[in-house]
N, C-alpha and C. Protein backbone atom coordinates (compact mmCIF):
# COMPACT_ATOMS: atom_id res chain seq x y z
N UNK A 1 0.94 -0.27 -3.80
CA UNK A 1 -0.37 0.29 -3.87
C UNK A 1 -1.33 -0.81 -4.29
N UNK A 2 -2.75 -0.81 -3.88
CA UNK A 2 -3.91 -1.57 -4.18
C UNK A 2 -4.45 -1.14 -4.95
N UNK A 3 -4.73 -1.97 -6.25
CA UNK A 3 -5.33 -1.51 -7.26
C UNK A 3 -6.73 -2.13 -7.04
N UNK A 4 -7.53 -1.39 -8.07
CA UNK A 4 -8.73 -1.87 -8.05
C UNK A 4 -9.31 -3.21 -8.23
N UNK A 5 -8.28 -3.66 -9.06
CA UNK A 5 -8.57 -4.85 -10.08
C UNK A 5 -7.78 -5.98 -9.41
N UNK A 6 -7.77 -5.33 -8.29
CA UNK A 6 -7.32 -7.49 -6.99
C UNK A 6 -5.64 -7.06 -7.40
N UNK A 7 -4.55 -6.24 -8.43
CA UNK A 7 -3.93 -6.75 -8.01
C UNK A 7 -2.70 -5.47 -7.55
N UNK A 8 -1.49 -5.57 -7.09
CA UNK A 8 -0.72 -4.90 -6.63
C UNK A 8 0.13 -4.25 -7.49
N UNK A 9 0.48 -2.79 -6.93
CA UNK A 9 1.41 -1.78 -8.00
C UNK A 9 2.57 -1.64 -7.17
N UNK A 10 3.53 -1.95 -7.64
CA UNK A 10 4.98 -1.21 -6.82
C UNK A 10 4.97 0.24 -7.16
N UNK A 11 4.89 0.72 -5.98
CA UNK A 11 5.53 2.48 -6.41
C UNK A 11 6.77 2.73 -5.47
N UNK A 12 7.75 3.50 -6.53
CA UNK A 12 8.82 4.18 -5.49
C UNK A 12 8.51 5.09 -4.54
N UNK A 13 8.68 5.75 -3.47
CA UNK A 13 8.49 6.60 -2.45
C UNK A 13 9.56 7.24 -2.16
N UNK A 14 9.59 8.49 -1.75
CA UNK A 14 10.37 9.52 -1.13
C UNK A 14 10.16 9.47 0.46
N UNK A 15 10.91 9.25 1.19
CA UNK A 15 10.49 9.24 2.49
C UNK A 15 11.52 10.09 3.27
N UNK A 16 10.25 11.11 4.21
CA UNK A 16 11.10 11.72 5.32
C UNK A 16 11.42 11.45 6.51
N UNK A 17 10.45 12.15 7.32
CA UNK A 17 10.91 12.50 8.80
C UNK A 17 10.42 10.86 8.93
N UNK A 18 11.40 9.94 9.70
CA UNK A 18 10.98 8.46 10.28
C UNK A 18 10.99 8.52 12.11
N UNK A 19 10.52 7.95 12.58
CA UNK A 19 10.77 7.15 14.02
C UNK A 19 10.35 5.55 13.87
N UNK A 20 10.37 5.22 15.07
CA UNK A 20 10.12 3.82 15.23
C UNK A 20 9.03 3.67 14.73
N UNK A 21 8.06 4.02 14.81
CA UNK A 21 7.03 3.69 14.16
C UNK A 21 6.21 4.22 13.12
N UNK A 22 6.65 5.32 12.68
CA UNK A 22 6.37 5.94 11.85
C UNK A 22 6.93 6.36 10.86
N UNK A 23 6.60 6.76 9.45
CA UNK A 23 7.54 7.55 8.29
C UNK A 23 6.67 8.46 7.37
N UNK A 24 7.37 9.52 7.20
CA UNK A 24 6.27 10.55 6.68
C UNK A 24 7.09 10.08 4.84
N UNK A 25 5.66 10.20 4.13
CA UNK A 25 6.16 10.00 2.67
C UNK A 25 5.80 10.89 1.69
N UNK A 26 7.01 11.54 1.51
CA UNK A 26 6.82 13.30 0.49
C UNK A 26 6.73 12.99 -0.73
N UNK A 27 6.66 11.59 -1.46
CA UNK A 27 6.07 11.70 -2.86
C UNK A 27 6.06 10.23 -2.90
N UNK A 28 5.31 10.04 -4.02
CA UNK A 28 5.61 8.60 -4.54
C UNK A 28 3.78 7.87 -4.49
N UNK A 29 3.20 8.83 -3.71
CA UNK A 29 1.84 8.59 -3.66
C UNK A 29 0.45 9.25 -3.09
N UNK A 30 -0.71 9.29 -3.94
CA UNK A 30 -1.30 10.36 -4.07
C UNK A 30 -2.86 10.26 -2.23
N UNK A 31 -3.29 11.41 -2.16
CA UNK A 31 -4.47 11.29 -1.29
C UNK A 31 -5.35 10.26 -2.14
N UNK A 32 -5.73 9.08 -1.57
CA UNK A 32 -6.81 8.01 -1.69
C UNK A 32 -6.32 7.22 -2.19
N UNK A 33 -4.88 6.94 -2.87
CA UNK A 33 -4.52 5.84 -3.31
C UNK A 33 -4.25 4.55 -1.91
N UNK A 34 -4.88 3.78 -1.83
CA UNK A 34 -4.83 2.17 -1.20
C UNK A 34 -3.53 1.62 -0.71
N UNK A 35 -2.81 2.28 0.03
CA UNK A 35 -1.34 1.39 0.52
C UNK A 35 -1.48 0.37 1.15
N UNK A 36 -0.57 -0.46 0.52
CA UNK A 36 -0.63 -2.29 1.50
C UNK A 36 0.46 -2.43 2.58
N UNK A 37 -0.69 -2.64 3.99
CA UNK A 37 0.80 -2.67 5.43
C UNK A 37 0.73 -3.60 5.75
N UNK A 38 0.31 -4.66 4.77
CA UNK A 38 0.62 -5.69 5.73
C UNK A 38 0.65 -6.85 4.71
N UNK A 39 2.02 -7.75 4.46
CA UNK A 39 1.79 -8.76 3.74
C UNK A 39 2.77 -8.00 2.54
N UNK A 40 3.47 -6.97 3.06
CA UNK A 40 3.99 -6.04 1.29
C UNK A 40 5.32 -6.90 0.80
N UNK A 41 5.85 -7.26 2.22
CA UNK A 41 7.09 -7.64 1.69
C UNK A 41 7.42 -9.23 1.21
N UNK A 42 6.31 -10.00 0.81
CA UNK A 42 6.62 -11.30 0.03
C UNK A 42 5.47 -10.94 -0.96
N UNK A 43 4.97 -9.47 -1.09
CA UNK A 43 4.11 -9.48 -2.64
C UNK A 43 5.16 -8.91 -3.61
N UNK A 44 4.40 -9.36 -5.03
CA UNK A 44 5.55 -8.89 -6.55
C UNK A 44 4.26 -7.82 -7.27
N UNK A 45 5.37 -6.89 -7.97
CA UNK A 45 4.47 -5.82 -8.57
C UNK A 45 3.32 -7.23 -9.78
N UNK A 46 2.03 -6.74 -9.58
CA UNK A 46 1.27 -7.42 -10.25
C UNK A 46 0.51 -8.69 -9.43
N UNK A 47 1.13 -8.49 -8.12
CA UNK A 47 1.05 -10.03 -7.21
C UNK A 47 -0.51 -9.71 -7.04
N UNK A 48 -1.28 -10.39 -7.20
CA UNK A 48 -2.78 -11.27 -6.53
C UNK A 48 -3.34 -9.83 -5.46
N UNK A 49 -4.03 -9.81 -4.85
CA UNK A 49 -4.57 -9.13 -3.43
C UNK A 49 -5.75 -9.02 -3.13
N UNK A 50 -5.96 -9.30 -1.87
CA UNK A 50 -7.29 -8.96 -1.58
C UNK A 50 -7.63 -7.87 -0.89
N UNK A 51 -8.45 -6.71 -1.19
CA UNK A 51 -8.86 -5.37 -0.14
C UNK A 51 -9.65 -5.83 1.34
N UNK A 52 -9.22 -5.84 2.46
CA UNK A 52 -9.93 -5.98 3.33
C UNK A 52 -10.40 -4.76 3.70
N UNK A 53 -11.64 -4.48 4.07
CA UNK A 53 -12.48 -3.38 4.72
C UNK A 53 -12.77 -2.24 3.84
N UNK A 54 -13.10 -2.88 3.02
CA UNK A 54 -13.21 -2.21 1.32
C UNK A 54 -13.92 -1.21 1.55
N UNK A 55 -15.51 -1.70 2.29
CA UNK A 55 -16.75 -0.73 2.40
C UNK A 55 -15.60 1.18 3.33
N UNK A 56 -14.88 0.75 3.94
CA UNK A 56 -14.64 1.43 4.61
C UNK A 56 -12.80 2.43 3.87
N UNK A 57 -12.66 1.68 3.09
CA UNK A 57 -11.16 2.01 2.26
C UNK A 57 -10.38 2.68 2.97
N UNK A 58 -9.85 1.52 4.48
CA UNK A 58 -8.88 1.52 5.29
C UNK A 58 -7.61 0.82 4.81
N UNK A 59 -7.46 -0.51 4.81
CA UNK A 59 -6.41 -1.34 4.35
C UNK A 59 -6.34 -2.21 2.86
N UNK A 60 -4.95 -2.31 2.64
CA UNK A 60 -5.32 -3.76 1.45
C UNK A 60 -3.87 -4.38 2.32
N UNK A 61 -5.24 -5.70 2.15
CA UNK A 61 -3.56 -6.96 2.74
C UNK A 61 -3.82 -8.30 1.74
N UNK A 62 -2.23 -8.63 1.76
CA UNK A 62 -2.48 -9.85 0.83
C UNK A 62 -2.70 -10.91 1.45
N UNK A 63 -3.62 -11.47 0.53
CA UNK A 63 -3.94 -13.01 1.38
C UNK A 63 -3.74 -13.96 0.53
């Protein structure tokens, strides 16, 4: 998750129904909290981040 404050939260997740491209997630995170898709898997809980498209609070990717 993207925190406000630039930097990154690990949360655990419950995950259901998957396909190739998709995965539905039954807990672990709330409506409006900031998920990071891109860049998640070489960040550390606490790691650095930057929000891209902030005005619009679509993505956070790390840069």
């Amino acid at each position: 998750m993207a925190k406000t404050n630039g930097k990154a939260e690990l949360r655990n997740v419950k995950v259901g129904i998957q396909t190739e491209e998709t995965a539905e997630i039954r807990s672990g995170v709330q409506e409006g909290d900031r998920v990071i898709v891109a860049g998640q898997d070489a960040l550390q809980n606490g790691g650095a981040i930057r929000i891209q498209g902030q005005e619009s609070g679509q993505q956070a990717a790390m840069r």
